[in-house]
Protein backbone atom coordinates (compact mmCIF):
# COMPACT_ATOMS: atom_id res chain seq x y z
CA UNK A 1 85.19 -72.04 2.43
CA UNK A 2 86.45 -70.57 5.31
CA UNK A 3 87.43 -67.04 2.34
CA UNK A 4 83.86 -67.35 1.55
CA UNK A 5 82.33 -66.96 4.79
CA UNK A 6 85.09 -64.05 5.90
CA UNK A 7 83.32 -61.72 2.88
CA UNK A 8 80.52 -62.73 3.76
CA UNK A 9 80.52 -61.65 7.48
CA UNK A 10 82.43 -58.68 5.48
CA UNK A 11 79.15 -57.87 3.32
CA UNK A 12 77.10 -58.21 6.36
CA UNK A 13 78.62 -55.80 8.47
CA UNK A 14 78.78 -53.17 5.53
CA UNK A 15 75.46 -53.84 4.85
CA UNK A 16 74.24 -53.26 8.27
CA UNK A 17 76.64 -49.91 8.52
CA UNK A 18 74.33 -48.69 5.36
CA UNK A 19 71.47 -49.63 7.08
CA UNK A 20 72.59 -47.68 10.33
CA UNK A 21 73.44 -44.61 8.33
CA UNK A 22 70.24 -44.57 6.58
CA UNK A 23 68.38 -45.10 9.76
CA UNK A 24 70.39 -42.06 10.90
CA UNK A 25 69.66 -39.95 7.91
CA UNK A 26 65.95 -40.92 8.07
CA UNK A 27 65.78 -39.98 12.18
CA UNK A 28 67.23 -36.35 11.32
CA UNK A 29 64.65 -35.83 8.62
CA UNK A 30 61.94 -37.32 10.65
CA UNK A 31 63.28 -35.11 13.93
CA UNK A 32 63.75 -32.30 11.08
CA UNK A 33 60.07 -32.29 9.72
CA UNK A 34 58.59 -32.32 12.81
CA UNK A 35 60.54 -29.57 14.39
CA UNK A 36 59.58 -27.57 11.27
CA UNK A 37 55.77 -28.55 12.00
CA UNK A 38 56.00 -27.86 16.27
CA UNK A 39 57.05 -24.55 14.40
CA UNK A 40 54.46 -23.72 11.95
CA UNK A 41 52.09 -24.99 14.60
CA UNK A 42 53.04 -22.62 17.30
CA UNK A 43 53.14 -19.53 14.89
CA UNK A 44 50.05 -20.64 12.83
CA UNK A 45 48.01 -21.75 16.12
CA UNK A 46 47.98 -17.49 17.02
CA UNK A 47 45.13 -15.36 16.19
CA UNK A 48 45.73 -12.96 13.49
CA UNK A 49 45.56 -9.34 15.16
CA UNK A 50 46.08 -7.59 12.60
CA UNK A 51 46.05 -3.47 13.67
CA UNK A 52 45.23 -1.86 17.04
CA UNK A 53 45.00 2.28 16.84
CA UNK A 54 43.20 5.41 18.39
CA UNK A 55 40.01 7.04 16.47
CA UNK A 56 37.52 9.25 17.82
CA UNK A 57 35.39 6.89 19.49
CA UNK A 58 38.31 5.05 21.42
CA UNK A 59 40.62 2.05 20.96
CA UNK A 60 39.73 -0.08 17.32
CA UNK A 61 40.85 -3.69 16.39
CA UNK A 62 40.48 -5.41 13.40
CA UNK A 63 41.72 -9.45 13.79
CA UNK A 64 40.92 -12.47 11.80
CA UNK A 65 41.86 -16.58 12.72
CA UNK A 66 44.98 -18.61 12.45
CA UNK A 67 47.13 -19.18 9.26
CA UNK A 68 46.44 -16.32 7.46
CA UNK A 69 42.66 -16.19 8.16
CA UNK A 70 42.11 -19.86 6.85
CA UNK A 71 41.33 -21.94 10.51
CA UNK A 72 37.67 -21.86 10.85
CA UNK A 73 35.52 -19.30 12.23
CA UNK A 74 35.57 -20.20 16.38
CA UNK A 75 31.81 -19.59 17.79
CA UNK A 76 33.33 -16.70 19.60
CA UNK A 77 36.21 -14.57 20.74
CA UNK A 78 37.05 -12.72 23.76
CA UNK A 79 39.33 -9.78 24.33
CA UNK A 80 41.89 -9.00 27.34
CA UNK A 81 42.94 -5.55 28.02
CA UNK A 82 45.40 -4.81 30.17
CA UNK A 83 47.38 -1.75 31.87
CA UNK A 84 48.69 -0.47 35.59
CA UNK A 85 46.57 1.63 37.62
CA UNK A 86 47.91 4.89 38.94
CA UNK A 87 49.86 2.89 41.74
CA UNK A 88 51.52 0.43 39.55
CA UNK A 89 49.06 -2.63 40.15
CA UNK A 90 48.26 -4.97 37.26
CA UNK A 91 44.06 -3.91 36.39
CA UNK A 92 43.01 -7.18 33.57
CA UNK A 93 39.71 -6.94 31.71
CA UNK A 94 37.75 -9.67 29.29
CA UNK A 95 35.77 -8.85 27.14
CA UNK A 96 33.79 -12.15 25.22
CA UNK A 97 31.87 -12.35 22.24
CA UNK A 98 29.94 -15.49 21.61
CA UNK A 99 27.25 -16.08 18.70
CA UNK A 100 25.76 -13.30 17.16
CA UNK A 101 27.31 -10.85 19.59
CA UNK A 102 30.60 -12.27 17.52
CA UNK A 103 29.11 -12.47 14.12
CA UNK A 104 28.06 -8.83 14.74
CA UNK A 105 31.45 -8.08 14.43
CA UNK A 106 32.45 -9.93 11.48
CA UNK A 107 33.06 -7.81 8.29
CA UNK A 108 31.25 -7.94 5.29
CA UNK A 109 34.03 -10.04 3.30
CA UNK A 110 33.89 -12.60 6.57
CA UNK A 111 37.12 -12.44 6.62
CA UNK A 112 38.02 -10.45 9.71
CA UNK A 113 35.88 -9.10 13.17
CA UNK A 114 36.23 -5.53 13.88
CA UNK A 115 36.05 -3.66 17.45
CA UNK A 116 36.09 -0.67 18.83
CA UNK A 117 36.79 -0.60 22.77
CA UNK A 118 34.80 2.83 24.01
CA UNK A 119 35.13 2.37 27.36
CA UNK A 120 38.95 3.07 27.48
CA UNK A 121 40.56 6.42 29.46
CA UNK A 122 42.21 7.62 26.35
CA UNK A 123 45.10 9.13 28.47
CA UNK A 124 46.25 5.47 29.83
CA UNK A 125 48.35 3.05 27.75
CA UNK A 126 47.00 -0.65 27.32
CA UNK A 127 47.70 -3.69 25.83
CA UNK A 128 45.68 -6.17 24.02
CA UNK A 129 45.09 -9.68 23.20
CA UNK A 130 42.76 -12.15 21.51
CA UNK A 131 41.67 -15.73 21.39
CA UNK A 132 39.25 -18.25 19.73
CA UNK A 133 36.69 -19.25 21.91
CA UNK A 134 34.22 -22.39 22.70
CA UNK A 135 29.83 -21.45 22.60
CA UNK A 136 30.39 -21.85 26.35
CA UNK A 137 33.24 -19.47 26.36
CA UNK A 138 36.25 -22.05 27.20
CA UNK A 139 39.36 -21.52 25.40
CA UNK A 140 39.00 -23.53 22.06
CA UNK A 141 41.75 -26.32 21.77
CA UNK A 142 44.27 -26.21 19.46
CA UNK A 143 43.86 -22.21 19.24
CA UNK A 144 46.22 -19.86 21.58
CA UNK A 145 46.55 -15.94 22.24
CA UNK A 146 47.46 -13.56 19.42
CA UNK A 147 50.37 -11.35 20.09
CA UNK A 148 50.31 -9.22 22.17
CA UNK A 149 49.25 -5.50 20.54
CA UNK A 150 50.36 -1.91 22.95
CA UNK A 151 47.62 1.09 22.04
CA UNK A 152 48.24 4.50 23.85
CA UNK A 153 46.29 6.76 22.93
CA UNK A 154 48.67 10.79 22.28
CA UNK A 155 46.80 12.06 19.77
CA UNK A 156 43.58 11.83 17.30
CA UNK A 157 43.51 12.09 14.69
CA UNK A 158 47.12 10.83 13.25
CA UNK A 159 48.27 13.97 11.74
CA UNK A 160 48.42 15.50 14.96
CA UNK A 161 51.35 14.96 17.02
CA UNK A 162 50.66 12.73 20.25
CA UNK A 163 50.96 14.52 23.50
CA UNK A 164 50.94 12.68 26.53
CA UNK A 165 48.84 12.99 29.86
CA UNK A 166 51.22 15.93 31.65
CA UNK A 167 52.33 14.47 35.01
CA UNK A 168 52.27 16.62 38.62
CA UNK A 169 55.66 16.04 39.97
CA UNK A 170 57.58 17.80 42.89
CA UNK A 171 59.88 19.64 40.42
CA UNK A 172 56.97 20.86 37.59
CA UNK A 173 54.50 19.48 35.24
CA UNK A 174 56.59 16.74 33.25
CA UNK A 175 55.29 15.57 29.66
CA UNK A 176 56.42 13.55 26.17
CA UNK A 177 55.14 14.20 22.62
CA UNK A 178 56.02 12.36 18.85
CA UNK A 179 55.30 13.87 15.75
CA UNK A 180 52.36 13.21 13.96
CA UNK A 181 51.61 9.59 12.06
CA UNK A 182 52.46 7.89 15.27
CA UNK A 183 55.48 9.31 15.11
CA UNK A 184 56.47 8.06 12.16
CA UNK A 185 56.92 11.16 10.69
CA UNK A 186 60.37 13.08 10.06
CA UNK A 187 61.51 14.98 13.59
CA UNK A 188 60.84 18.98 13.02
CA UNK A 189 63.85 21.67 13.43
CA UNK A 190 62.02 22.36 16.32
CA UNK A 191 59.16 22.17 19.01
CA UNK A 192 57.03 25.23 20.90
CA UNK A 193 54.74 24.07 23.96
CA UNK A 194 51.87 26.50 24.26
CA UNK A 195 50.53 26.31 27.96
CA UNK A 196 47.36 28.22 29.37
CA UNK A 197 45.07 28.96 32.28
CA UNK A 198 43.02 31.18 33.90
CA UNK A 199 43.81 33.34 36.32
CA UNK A 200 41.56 34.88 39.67
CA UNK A 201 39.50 36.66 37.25
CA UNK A 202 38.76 34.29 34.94
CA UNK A 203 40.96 35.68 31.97
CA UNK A 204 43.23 33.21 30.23
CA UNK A 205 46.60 33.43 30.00
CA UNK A 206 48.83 32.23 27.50
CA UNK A 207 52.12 31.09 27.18
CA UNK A 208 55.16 30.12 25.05
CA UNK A 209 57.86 28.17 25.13
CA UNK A 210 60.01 27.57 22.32
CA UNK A 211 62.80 24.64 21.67
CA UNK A 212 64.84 24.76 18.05
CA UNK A 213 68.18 23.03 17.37
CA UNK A 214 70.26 22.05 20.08
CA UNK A 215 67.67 22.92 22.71
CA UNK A 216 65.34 20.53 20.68
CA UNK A 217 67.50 17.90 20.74
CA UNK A 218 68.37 17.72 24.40
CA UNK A 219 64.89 16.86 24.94
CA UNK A 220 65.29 13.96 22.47
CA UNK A 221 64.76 10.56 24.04
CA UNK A 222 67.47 7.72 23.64
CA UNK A 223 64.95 5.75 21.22
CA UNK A 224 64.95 9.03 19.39
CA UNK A 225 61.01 8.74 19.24
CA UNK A 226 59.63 11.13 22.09
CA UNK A 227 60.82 14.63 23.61
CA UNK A 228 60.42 14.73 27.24
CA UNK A 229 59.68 17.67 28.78
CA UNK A 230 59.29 19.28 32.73
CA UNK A 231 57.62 22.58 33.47
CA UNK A 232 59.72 24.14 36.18
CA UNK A 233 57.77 27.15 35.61
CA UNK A 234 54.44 25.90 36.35
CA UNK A 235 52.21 26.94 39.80
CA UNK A 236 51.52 23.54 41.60
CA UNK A 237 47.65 24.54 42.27
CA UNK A 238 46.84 25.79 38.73
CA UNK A 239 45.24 23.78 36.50
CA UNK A 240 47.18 24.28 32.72
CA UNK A 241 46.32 23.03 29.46
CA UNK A 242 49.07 21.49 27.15
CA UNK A 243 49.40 21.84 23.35
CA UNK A 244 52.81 21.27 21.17
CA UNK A 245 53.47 22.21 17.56
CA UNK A 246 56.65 21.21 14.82
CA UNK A 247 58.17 24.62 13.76
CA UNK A 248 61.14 25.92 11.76
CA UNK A 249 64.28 26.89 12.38
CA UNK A 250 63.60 30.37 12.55
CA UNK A 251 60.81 29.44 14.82
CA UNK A 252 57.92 29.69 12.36
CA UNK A 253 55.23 26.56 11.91
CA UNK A 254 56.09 23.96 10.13
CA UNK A 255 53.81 23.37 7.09
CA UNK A 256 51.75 20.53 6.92
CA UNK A 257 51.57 20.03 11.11
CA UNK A 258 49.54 21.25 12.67
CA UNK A 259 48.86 21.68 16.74
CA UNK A 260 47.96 18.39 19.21
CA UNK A 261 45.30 17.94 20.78
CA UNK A 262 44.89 20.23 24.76
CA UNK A 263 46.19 18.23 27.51
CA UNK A 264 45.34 19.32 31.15
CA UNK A 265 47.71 18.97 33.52
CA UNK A 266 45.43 19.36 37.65
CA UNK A 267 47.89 19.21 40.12
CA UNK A 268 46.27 18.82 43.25
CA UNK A 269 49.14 18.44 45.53
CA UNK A 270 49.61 15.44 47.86
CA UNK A 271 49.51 11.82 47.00
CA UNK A 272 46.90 9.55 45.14
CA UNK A 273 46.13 8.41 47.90
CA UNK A 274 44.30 11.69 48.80
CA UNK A 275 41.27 13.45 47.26
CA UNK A 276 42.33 16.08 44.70
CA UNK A 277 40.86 19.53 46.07
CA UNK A 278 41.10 22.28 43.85
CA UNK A 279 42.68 26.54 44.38
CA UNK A 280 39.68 28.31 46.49
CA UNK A 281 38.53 31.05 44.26
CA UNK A 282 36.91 34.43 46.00
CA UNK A 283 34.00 35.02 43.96
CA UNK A 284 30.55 37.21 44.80
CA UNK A 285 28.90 34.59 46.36
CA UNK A 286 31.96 33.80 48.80
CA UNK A 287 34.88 31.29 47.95
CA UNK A 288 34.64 28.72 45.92
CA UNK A 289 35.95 25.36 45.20
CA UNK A 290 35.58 21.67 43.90
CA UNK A 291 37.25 18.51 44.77
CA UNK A 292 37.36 14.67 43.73
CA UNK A 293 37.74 11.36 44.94
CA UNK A 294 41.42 10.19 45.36
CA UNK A 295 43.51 8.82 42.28
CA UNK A 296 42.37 11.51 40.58
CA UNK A 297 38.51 10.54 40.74
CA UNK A 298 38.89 7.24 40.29
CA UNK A 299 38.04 6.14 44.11
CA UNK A 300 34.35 5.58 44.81
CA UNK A 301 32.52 8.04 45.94
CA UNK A 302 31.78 8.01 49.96
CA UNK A 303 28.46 8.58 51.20
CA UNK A 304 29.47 12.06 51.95
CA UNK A 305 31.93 14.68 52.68
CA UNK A 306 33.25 16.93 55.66
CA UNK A 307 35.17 20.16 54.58
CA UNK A 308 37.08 21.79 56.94
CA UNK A 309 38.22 25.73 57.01
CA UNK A 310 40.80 27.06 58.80
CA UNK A 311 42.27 30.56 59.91
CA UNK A 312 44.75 32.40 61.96
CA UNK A 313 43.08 34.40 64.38
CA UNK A 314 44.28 36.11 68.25
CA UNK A 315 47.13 33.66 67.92
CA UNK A 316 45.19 30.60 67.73
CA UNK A 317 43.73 28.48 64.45
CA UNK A 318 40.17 29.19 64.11
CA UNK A 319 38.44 25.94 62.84
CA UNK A 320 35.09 24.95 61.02
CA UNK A 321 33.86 21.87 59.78
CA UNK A 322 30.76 21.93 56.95
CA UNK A 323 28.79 18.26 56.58
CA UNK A 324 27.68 16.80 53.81
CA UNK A 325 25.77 13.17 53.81
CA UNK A 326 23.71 11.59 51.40
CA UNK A 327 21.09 13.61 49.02
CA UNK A 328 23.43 16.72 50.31
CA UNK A 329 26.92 15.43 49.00
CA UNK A 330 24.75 14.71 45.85
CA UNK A 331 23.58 17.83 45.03
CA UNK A 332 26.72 19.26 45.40
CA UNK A 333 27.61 17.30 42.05
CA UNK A 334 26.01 20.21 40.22
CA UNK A 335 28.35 19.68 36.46
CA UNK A 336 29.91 16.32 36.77
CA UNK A 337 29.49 12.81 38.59
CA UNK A 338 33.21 12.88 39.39
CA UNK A 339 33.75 16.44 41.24
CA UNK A 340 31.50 17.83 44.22
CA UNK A 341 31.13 21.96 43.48
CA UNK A 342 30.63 23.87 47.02
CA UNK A 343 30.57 28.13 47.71
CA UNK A 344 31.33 29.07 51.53
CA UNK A 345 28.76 31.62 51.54
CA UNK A 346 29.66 32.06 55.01
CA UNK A 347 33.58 33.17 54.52
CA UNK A 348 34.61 36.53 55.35
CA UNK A 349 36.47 38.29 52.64
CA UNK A 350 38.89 39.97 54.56
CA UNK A 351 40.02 36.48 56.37
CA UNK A 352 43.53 34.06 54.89
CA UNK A 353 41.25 30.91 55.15
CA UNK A 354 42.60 27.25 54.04
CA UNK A 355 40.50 24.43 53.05
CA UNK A 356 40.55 20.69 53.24
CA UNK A 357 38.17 17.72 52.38
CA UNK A 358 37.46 14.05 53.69
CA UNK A 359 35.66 11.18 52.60
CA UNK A 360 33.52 10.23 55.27
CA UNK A 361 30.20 7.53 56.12
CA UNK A 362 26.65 8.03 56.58
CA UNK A 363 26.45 7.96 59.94
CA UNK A 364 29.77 11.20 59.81
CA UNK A 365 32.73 9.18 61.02
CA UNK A 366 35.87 8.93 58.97
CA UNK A 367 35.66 6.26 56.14
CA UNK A 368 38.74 3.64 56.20
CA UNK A 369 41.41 3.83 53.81
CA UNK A 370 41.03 7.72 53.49
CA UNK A 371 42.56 11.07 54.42
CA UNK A 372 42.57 14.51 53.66
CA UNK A 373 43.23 16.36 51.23
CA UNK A 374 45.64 18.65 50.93
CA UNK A 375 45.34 22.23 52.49
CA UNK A 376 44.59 24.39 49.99
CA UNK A 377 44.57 27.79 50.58
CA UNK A 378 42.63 30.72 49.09
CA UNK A 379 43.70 32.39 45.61
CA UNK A 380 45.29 35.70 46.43
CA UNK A 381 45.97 35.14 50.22
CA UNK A 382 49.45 35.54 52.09
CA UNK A 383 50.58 31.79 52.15
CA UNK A 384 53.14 31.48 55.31
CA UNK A 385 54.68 28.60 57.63
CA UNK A 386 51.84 28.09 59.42
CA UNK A 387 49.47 26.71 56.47
């Protein structure tokens, strides 16, 4: 008896060592399957955005739901763009689409919701995301952000290489280019920049520079995708437009590219933080000029404007100040919303004047948070220490 019960407690205690191990087993595959499904859920749980790229009219999207396009149609969407202003800060925009303002952009196959974004500054790089939406425009449960999806705008159309927006710095006019497709197409023997302007007389000028093998190459970037660029050549106060172009070896164009798109370069001088005044120009009428808010236009515009002349005279600085408040800052906006045109009909010819502009109130005083502009001095006149 007392055998019998020793293989029994035996039998037991194997049994129960089976049962552990298949306890164990079953726990892993349990903990297995529902890893696999936090998994799926957190891939499968993104909205689909499927291409972002550049056409004529802006920034285009195409996008459809979760897994594949097979979670059900949310009552709306809504779009965040995002990119750094000109001093580096974070700028965040929404756009939403609920109801028919969504179903306006579904396609014809229902399948996927297209958008173009027009109101985009094609020279600035952003970055875009999308998610399902409630009819009240709360985030819809269960549904999370798509990835997120870069669009900078070089070039348009794609068989153009993609220029970038040339940059003012203290040493020249810096720039980067890819070849065409996005630059997915094969790197060129070579590159020429073509830059232009006009000069005093309103006659443009036209220059080339030319980059082939190992000068080519030095310009490569380390991800082998751009070729930076400075122009050490360039005149600070001369606005120049930008164009690049794949050639040969032997310096001829490449067949089958064909030149980017014009990209100004209007170097102002001074910071963002001033407004950009451009080169006085002598013309018939007297000298003239245009300016802009600061960061390059992008400022409000102040309720009006004082302009200030300057010149050497008897050993002392001559000094004028021209007003202009309200209904006359606005007329000055003759060709644009975004630049104020003026001619100092009263400037004598034979006189080295400078010029600079300030934001100002209605009632003439200084308006916080701005400054002058930069002094810019007249086209053609002797510029020494004391401007």
């Amino acid at each position: 008896m007392r055998n019998c019960q020793t293989i029994r407690k035996q039998r037991a205690s194997i049994a129960m060592m089976w049962l552990g191990i298949a306890a164990a087993i079953l726990i892993v595959l349990l903990g297995a399957a529902a890893t696999s499904r936090t998994a799926s859920a957190n891939t499968l749980d993104r909205t689909d955005l499927e291409i972002v790229y550049c056409n004529g009219d802006g920034v285009a999207m195409s996008w459809r739901t979760e897994n594949d396009g097979r979670a059900a149609a949310p009552d709306g969407w809504k779009v965040e763009r995002s990119h750094q202003d000109s001093e580096g800060n974070p700028v965040v925009q929404t756009f939403t689409f609920i109801g028919d303002e969504a179903d306006a952009l579904h396609t014809s196959n229902q399948e996927y919701w297209d958008w173009v974004d027009k109101s985009v500054d094609r020279n600035v790089p952003y970055i875009y995301r999308i998610r399902a939406i409630n009819a009240d425009g709360s985030d819809m449960d269960g549904r999370a952000w798509s990835r997120n999806a870069p669009a900078e705008c070089t070039a348009d159309p794609i068989d153009e290489p993609g220029i970038s927006v040339p940059a003012c710095q203290d040493i020249g006019v810096s720039m980067f280019w890819h070849t065409k497709n996005t630059g997915q197409a094969a790197a060129p023997d070579g590159w020429k920049v073509e830059r232009s302007h006009q000069d005093s007389e309103g006659t443009w000028v036209v220059q080339i520079f030319t980059f082939i093998g190992a000068d080519s190459d030095a310009l490569h970037t380390i991800d082998n995708e751009h070729w930076d660029w400075v122009d050490t050549s360039a005149y600070r106060y001369v606005d120049y437009n930008y164009r690049v172009r794949a050639i040969n070896a032997d310096g001829s164009d490449l067949v089958g590219r064909t030149w980017s798109r014009y990209a100004a370069a209007i170097c102002r001088g001074g910071s963002l933080h001033q407004p950009g005044i451009s080169v006085p120009r002598l013309t018939e009428k007297g000298v003239s000029m245009f300016w802009h808010t600061r960061n390059r236009g992008q400022a409000e515009p102040p309720d009006g404007w004082k302009v200030e002349r300057r010149h050497w005279d008897s050993g002392g600085w001559v000094v004028r100040t021209f007003t202009f408040i309200g209904a006359d800052a606005d007329a000055l906006q003759t060709h644009s919303e975004l630049y104020w045109d003026w001619v100092d009909e009263e400037a004598g010819f034979d006189e080295d004047y400078t010029y600079r502009v300030r934001a100002i109130n209605a009632d003439g005083t200084d308006m916080d948070g701005r400054t002058w502009s930069r002094r810019a001095p007249v086209e053609g006149c002797p510029c020494d220490d004391k401007r």
